[in-house]
N, C-alpha and C. Protein backbone atom coordinates (compact mmCIF):
# COMPACT_ATOMS: atom_id res chain seq x y z
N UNK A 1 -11.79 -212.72 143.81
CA UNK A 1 -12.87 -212.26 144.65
C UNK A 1 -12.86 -210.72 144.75
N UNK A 2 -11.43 -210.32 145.20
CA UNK A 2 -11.55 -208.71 145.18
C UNK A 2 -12.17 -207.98 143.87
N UNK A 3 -11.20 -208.60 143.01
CA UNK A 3 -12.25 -208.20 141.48
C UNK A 3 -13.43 -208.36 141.42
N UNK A 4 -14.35 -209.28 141.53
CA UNK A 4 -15.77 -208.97 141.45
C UNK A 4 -16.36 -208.14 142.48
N UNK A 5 -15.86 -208.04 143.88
CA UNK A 5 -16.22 -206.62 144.07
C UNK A 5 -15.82 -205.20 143.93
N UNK A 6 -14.97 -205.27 143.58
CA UNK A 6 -14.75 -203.89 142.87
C UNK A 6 -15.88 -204.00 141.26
N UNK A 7 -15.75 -204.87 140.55
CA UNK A 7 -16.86 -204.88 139.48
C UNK A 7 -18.27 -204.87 139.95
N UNK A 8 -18.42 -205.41 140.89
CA UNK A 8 -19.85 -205.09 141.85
C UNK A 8 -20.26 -204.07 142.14
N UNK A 9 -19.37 -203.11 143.06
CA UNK A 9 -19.27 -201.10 143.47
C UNK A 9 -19.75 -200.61 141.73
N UNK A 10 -18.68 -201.22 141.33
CA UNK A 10 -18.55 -200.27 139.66
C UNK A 10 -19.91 -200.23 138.84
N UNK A 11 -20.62 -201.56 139.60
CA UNK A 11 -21.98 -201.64 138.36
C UNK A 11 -23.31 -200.71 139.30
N UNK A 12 -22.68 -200.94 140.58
CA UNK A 12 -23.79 -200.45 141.43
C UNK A 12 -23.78 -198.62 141.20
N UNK A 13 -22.91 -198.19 140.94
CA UNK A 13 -22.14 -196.82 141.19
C UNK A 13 -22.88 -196.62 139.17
N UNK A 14 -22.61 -197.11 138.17
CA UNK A 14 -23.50 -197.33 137.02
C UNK A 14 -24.68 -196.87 137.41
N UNK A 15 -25.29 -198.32 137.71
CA UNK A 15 -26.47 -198.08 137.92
C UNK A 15 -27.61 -197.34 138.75
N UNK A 16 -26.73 -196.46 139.67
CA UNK A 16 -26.83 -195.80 141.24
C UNK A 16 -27.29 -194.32 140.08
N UNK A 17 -26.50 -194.29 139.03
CA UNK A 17 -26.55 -193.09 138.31
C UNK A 17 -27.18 -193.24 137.16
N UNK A 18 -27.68 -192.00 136.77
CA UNK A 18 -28.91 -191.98 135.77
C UNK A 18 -28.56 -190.49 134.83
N UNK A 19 -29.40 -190.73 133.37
CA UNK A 19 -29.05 -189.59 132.70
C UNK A 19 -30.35 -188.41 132.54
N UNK A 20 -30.09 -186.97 132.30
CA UNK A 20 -31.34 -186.59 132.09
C UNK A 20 -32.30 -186.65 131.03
N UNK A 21 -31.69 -187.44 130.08
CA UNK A 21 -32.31 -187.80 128.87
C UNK A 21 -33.28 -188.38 129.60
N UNK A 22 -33.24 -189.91 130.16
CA UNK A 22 -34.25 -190.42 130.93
C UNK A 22 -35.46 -190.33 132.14
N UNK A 23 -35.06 -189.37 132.46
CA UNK A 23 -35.28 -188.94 133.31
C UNK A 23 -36.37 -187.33 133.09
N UNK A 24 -35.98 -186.68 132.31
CA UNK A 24 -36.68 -185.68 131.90
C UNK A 24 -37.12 -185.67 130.20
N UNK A 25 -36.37 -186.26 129.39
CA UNK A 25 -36.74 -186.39 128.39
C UNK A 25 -35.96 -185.27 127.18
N UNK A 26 -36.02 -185.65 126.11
CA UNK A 26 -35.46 -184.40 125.10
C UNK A 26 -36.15 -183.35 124.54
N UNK A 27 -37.78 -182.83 125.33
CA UNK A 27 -38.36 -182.05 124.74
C UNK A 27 -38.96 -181.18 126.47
N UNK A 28 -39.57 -180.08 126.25
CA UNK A 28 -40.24 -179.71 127.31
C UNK A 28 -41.05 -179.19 127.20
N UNK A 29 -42.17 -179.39 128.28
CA UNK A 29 -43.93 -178.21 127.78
C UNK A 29 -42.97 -176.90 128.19
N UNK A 30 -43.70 -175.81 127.52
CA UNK A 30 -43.52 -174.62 127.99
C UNK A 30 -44.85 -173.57 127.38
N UNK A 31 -45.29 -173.12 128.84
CA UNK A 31 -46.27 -172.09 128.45
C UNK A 31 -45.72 -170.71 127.70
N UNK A 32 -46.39 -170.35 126.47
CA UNK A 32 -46.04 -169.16 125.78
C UNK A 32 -47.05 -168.32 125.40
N UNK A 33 -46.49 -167.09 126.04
CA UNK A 33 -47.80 -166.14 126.08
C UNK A 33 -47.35 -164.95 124.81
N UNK A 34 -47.94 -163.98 124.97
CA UNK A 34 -47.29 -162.56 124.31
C UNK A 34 -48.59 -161.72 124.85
N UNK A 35 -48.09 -160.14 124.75
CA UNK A 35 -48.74 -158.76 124.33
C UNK A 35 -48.68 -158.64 123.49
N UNK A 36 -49.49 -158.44 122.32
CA UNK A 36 -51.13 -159.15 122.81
C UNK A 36 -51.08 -160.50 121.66
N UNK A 37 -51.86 -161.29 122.83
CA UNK A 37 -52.43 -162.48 122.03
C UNK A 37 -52.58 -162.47 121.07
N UNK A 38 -52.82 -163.79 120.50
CA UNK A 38 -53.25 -164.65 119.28
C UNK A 38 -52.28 -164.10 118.49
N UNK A 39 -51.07 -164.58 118.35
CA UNK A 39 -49.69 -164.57 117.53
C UNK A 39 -49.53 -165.73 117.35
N UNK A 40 -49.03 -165.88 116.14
CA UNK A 40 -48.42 -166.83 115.58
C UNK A 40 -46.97 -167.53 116.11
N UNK A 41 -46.99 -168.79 116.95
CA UNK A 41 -45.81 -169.15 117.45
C UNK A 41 -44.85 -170.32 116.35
N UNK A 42 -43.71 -169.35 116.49
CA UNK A 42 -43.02 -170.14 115.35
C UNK A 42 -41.30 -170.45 115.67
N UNK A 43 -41.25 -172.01 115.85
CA UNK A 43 -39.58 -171.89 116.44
C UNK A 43 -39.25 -173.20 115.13
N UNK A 44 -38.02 -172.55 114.71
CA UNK A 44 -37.28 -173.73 113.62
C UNK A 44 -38.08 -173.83 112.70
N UNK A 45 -39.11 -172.75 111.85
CA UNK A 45 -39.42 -172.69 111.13
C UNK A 45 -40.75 -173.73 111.33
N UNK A 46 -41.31 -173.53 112.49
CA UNK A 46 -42.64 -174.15 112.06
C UNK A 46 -43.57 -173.63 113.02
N UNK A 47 -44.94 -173.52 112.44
CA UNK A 47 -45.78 -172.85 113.21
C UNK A 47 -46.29 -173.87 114.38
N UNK A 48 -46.20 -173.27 115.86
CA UNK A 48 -46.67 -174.18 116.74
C UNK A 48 -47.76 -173.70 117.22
N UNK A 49 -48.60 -172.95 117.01
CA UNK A 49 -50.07 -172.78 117.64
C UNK A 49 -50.11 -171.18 117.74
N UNK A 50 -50.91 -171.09 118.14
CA UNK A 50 -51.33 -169.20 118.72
C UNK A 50 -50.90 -169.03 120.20
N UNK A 51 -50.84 -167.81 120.30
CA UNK A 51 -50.34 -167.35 122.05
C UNK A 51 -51.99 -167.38 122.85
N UNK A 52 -52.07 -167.45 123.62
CA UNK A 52 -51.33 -168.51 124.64
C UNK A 52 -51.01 -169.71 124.20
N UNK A 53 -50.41 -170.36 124.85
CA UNK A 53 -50.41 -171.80 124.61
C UNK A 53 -49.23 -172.63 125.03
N UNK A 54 -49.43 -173.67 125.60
CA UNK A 54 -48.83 -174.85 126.22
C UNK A 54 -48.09 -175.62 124.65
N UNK A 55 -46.73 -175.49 124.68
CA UNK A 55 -46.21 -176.05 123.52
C UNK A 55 -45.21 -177.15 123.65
N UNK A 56 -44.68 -177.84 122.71
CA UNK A 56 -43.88 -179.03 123.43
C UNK A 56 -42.34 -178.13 122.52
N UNK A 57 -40.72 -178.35 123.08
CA UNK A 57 -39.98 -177.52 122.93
C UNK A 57 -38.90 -178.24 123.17
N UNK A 58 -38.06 -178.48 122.00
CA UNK A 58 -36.79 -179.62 121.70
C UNK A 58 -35.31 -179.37 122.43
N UNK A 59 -35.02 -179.86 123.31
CA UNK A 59 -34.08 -179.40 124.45
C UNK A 59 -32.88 -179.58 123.35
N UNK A 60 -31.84 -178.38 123.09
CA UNK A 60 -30.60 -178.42 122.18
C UNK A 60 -29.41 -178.49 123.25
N UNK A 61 -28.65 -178.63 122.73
CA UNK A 61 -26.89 -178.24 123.51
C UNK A 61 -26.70 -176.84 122.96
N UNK A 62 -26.92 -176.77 121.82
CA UNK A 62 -26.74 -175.33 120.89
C UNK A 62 -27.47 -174.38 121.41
N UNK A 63 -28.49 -174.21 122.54
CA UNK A 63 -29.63 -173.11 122.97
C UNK A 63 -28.39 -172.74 124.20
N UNK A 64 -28.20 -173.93 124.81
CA UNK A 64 -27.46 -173.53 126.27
C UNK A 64 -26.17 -172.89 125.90
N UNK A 65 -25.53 -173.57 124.63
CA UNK A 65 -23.95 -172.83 124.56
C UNK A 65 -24.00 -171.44 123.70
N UNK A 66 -25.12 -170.96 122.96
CA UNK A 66 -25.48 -169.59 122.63
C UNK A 66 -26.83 -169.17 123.32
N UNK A 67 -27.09 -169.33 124.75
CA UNK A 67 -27.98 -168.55 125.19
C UNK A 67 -29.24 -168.26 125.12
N UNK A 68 -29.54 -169.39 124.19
CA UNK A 68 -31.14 -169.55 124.21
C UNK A 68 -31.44 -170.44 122.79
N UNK A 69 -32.73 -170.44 122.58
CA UNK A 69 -33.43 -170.91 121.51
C UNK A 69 -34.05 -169.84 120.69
N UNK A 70 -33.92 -169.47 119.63
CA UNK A 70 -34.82 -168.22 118.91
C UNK A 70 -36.48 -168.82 118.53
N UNK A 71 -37.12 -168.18 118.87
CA UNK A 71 -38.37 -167.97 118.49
C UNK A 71 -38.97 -166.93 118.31
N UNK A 72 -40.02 -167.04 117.19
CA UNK A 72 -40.63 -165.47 116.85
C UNK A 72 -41.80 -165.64 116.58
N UNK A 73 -42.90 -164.65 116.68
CA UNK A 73 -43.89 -164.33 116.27
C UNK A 73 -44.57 -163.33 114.70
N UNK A 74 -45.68 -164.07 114.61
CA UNK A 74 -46.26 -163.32 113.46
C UNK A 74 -47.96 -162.91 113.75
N UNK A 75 -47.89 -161.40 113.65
CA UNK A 75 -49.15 -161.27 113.79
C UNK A 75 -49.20 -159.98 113.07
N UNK A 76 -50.42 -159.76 112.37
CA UNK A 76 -50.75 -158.83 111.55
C UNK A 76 -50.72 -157.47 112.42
N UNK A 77 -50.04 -155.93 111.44
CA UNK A 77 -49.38 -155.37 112.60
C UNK A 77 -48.29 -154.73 113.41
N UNK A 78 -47.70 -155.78 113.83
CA UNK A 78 -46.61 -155.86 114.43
C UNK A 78 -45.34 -156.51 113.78
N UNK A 79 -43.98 -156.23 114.29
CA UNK A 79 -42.91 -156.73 113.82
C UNK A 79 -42.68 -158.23 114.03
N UNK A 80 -42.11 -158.72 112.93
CA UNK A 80 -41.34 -160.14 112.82
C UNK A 80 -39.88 -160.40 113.46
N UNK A 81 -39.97 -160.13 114.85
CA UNK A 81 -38.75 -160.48 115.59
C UNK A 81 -38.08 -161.41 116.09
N UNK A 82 -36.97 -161.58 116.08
CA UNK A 82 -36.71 -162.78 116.85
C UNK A 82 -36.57 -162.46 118.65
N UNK A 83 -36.95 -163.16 119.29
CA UNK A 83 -37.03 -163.41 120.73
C UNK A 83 -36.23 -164.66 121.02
N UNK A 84 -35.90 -164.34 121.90
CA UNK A 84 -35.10 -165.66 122.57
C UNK A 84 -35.59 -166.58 123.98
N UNK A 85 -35.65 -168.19 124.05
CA UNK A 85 -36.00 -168.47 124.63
C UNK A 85 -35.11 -168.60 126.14
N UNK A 86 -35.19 -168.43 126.91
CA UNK A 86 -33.65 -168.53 127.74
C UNK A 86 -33.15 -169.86 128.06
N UNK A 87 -32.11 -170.50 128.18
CA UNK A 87 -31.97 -171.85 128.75
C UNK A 87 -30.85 -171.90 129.92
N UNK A 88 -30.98 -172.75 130.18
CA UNK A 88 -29.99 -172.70 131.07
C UNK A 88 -29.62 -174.61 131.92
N UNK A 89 -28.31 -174.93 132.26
CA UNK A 89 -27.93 -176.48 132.65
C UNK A 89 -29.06 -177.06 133.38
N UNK A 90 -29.87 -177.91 132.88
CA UNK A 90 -30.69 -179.24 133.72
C UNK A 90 -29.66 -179.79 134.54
N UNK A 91 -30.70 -179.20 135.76
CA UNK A 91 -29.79 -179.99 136.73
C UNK A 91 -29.70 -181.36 136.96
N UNK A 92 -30.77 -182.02 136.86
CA UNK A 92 -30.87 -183.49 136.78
C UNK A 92 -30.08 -183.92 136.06
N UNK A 93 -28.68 -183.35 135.03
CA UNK A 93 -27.72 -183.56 134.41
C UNK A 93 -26.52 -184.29 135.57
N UNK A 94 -26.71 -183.10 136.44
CA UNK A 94 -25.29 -183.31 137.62
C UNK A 94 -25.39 -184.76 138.04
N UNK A 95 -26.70 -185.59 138.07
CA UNK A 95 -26.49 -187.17 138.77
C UNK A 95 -25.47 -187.51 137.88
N UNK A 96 -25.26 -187.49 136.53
CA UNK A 96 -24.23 -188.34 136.03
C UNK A 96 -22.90 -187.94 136.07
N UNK A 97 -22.79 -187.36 137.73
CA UNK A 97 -21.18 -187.39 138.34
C UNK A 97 -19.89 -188.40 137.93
N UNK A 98 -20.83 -189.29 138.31
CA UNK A 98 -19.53 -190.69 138.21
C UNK A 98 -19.89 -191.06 136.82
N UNK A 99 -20.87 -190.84 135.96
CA UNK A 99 -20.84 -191.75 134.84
C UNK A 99 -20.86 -190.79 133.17
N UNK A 100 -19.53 -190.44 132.79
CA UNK A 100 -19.00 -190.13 131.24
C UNK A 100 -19.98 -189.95 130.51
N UNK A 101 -20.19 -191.91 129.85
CA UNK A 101 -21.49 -192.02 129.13
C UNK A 101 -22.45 -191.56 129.02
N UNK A 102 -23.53 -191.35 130.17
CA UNK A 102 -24.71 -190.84 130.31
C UNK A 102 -24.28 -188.85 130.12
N UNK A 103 -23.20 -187.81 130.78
CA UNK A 103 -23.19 -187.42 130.28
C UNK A 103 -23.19 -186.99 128.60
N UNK A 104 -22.44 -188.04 128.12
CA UNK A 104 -22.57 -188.19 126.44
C UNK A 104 -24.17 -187.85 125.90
N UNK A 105 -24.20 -189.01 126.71
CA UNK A 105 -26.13 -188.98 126.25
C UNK A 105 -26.72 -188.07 126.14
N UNK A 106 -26.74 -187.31 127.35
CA UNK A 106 -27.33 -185.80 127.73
C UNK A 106 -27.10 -185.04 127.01
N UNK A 107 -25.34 -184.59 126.02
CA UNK A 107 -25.54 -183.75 125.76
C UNK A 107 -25.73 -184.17 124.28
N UNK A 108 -25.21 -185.31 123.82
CA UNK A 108 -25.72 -185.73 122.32
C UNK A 108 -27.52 -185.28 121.87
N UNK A 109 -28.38 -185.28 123.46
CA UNK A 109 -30.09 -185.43 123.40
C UNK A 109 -29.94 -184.24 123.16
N UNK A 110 -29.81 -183.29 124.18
CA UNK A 110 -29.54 -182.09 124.64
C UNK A 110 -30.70 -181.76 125.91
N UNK A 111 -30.92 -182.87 126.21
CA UNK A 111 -31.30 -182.98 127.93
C UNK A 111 -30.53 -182.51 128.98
N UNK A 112 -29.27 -182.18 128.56
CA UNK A 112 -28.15 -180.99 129.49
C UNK A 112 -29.37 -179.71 129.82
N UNK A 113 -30.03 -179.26 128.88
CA UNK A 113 -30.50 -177.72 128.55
C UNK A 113 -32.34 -177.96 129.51
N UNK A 114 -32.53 -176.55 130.13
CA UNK A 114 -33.72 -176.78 130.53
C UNK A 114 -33.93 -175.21 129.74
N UNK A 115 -35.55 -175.47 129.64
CA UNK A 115 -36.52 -173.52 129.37
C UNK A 115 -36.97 -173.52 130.82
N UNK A 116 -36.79 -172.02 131.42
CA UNK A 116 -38.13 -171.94 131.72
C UNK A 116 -39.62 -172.57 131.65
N UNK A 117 -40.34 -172.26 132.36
CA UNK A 117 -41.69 -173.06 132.21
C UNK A 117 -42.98 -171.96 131.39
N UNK A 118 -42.49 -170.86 131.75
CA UNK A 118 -43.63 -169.62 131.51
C UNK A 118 -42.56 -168.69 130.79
N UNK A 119 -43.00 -168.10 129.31
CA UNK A 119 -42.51 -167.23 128.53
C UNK A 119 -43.58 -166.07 128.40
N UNK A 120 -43.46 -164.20 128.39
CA UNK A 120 -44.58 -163.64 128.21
C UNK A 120 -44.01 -162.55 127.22
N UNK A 121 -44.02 -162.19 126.40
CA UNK A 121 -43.41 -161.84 125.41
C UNK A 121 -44.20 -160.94 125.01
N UNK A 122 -43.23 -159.28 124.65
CA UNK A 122 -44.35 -158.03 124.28
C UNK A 122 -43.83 -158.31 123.09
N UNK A 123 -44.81 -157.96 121.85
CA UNK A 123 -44.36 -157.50 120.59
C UNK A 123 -44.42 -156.05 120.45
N UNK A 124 -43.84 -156.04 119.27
CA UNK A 124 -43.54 -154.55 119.22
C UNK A 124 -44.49 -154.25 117.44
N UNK A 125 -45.30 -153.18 117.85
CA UNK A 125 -45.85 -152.26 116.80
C UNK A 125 -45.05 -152.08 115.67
N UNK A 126 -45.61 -152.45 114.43
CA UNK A 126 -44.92 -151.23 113.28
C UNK A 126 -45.14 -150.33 113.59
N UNK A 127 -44.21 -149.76 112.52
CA UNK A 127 -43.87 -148.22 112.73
C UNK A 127 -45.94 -147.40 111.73
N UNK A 128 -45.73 -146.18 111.80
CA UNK A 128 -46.43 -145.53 111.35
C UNK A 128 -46.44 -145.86 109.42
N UNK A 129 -47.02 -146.30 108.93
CA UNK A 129 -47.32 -146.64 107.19
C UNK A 129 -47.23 -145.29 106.76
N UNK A 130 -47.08 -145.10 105.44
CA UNK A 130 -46.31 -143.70 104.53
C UNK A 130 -47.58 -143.01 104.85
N UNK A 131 -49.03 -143.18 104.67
CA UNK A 131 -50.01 -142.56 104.79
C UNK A 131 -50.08 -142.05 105.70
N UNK A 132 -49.87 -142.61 107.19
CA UNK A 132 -50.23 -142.02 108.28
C UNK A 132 -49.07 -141.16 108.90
N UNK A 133 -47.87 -141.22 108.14
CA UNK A 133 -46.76 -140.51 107.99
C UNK A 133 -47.05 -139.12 107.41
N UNK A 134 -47.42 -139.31 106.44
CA UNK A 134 -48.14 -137.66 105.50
C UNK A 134 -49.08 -137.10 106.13
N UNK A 135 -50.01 -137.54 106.87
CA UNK A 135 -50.93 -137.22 107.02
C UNK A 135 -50.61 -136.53 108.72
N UNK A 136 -49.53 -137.22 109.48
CA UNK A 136 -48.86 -136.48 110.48
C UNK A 136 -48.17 -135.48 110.30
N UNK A 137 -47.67 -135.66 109.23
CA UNK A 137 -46.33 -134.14 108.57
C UNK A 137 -47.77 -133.12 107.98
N UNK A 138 -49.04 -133.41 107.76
CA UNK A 138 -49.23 -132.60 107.07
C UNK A 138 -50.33 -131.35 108.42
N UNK A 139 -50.46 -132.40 109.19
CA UNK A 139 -51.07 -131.68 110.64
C UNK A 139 -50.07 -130.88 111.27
N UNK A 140 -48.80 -131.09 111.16
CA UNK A 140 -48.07 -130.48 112.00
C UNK A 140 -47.70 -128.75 111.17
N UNK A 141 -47.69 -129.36 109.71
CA UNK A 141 -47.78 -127.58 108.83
C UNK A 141 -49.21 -127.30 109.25
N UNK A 142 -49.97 -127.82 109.02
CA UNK A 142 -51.37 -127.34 109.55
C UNK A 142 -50.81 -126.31 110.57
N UNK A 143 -50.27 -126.67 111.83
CA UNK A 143 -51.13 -126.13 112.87
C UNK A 143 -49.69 -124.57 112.99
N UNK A 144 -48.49 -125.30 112.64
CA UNK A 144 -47.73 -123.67 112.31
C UNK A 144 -48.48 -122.80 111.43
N UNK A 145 -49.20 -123.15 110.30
CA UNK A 145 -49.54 -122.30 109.21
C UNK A 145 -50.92 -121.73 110.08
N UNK A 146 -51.67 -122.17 111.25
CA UNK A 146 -52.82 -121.31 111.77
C UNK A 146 -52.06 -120.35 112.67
N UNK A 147 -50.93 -121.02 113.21
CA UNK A 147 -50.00 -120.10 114.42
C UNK A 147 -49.84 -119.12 113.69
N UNK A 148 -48.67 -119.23 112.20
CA UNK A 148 -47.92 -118.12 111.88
C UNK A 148 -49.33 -116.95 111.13
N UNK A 149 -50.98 -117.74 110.80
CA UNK A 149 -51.58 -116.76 110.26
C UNK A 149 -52.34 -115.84 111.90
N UNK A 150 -52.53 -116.03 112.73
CA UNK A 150 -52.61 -115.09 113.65
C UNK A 150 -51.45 -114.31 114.50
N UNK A 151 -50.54 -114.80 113.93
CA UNK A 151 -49.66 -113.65 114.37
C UNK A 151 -49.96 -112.58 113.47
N UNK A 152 -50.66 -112.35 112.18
CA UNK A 152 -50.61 -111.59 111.19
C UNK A 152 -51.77 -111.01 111.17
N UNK A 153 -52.54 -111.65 111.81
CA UNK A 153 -54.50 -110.92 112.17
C UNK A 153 -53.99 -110.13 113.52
N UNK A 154 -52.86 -110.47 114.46
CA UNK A 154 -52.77 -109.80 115.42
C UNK A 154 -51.81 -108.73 115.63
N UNK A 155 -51.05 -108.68 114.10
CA UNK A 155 -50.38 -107.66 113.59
C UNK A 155 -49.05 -107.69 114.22
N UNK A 156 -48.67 -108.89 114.68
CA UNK A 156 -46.85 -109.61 115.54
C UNK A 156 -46.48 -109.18 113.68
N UNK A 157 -46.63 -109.64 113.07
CA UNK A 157 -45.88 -109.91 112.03
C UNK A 157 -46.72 -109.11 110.79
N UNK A 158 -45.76 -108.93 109.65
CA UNK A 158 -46.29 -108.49 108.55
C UNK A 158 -46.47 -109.54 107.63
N UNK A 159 -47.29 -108.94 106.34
CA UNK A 159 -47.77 -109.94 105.59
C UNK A 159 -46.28 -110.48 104.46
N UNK A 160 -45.49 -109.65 104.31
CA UNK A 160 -43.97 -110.15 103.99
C UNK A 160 -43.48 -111.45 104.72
N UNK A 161 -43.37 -111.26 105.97
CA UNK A 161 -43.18 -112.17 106.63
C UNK A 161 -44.15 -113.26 106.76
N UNK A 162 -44.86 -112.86 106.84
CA UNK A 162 -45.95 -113.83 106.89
C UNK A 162 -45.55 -115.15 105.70
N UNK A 163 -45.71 -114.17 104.51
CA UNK A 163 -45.49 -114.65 102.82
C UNK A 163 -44.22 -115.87 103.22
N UNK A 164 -43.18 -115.23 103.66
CA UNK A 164 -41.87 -115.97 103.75
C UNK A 164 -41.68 -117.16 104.68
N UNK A 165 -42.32 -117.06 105.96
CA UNK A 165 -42.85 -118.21 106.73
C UNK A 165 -43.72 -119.21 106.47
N UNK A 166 -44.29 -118.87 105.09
CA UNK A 166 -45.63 -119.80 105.06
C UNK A 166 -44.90 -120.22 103.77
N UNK A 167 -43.53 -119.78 103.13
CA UNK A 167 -43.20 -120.81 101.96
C UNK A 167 -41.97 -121.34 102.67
N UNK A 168 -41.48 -121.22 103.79
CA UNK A 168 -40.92 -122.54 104.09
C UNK A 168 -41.41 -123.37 105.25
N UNK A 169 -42.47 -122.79 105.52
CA UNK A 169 -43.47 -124.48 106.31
C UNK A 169 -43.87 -125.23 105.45
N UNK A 170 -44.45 -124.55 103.89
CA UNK A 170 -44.67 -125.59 103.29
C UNK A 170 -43.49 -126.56 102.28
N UNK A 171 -42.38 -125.77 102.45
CA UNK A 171 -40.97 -126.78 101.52
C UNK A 171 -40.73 -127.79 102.76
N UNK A 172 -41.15 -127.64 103.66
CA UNK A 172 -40.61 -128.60 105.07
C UNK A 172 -40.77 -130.02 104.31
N UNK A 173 -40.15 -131.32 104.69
CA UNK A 173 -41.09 -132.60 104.41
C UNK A 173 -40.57 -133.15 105.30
């Protein structure tokens, strides 16, 4: 008799407890935005829609024990970075106090791991293209080569000097 209630407590204390696999599931919506819109959202190598957007997002053990999930964007433009999603322990994990197994479960799913709900993500600009590179280096001799020629209409300087200043603004690159 004592044995079946102690096997009685034991199934109730089971069943009293629950995993977050069940409970929350192994994936999660998460809204994903960026500066500026309409980017290409791409996690594990597959494109999931444009920014904004409500996406569905595969709960790992591997996001929580290195700190996130990588995801990146592609948009004409701007850089191909990786961003990270943040994660951090589902708490609905902690019910399976008394029960091993269901931890197993959790973290085999990776229903241990929650995102955030809202991601807003700046991208970052390329840099300046070779053209608009030259064409900045070539404004900036521009505007010494008008400086150093009125110092020479205003007689600061001689035309020697002048000569010698104006061949190394232009060796500059």
């Amino acid at each position: 008799m004592k044995k079946a209630n102690y096997l009685f407590i034991l199934a109730v204390i089971m069943i009293s407890t629950s995993c977050a696999t069940l409970f929350t599931g192994t994936r999660q919506n998460v809204s994903i935005d960026s500066n500026p819109q309409g980017a290409d959202i791409i996690i594990d190598g597959q494109n999931l829609g444009v920014t904004p957007a409500k996406i569905k997002v595969d709960r790992e053990l591997d996001a929580l024990l290195y700190g996130g999930k990588e995801i990146q964007f592609e948009l004409e433009g701007y850089k191909k970075l990786g961003y990270e999603l943040d994660t951090r322990l589902n708490s609905v994990a902690i019910i399976n106090f008394f029960n091993p197994l269901f931890w197993g479960i959790d973290i085999a799913t990776g229903a241990v791991t929650k995102y955030d709900n809202y991601y807003n993500f700046q991208l970052r600009p390329l840099e300046f293209n070779n053209t608009q590179s030259i064409t900045e280096s070539n404004m900036e001799k521009y505007e010494k080569l008008v400086q150093l020629k009125k110092l020479l209409e205003d007689g600061v300087i001689t035309q020697e000097e002048f000569d010698k200043e104006k061949a190394k603004i232009l060796e500059e690159e």
